[in-house]
Protein backbone atom coordinates (compact mmCIF):
# COMPACT_ATOMS: atom_id res chain seq x y z
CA UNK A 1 56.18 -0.26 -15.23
CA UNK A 2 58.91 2.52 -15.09
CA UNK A 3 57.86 3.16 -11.67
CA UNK A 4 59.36 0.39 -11.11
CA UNK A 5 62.86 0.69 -12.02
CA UNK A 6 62.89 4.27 -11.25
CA UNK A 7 62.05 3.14 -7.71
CA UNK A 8 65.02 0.48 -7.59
CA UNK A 9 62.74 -2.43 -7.19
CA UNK A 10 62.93 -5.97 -8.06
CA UNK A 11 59.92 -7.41 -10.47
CA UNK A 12 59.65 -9.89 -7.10
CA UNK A 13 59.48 -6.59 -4.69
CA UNK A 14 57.09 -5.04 -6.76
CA UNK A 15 54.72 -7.92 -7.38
CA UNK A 16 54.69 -9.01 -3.89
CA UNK A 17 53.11 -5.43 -3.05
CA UNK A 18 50.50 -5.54 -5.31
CA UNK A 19 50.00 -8.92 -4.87
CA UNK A 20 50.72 -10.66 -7.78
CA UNK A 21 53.08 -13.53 -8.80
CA UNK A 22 55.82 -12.17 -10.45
CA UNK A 23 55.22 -13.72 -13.81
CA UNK A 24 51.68 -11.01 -13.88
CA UNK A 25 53.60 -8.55 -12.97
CA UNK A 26 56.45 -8.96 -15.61
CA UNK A 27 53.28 -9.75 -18.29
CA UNK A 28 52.21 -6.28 -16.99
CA UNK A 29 55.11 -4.39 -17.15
CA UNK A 30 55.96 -5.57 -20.94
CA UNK A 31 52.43 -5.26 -22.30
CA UNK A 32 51.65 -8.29 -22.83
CA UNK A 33 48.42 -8.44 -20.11
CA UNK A 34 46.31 -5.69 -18.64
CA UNK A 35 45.51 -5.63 -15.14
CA UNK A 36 42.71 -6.85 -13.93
CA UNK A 37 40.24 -4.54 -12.04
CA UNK A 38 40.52 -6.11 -8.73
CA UNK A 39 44.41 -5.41 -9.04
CA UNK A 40 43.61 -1.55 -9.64
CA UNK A 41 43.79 -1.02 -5.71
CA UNK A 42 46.82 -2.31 -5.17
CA UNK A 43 48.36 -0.69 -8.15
CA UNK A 44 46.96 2.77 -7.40
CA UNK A 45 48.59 1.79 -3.76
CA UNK A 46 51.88 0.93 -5.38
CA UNK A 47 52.21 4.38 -7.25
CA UNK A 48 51.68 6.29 -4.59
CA UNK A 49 54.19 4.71 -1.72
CA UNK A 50 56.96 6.44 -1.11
CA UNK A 51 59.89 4.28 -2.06
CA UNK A 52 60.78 3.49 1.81
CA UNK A 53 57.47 2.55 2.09
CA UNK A 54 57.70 -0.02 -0.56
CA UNK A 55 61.14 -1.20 0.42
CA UNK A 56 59.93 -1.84 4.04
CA UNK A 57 57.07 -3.88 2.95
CA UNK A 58 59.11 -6.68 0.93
């Protein structure tokens, strides 16, 4: 996810906010898996954090 990186986050930071280990998340990131459905909140929840937001949480 670009978000990502353009956000200065760690693959760790990142999947611990949507919940994920961070072996799903990288899988996600290089296209290699799609998330599941149940992971949509927390995605949609990701993308719209403000950075801060995120950083405070992990």
């Amino acid at each position: 996810m670009a978000e990502r990186r353009r956000r200065g986050l760690s693959i760790a930071s990142a999947a611990a906010v949507t919940s994920v280990d961070e072996e799903t998340f990288r899988k996600w990131e290089n296209g290699e898996w799609k998330p599941q459905p149940k992971s949509w909140p927390k995605i949609r929840m990701f993308l719209r954090m403000p950075t801060r937001a995120l950083k405070d949480r992990t």
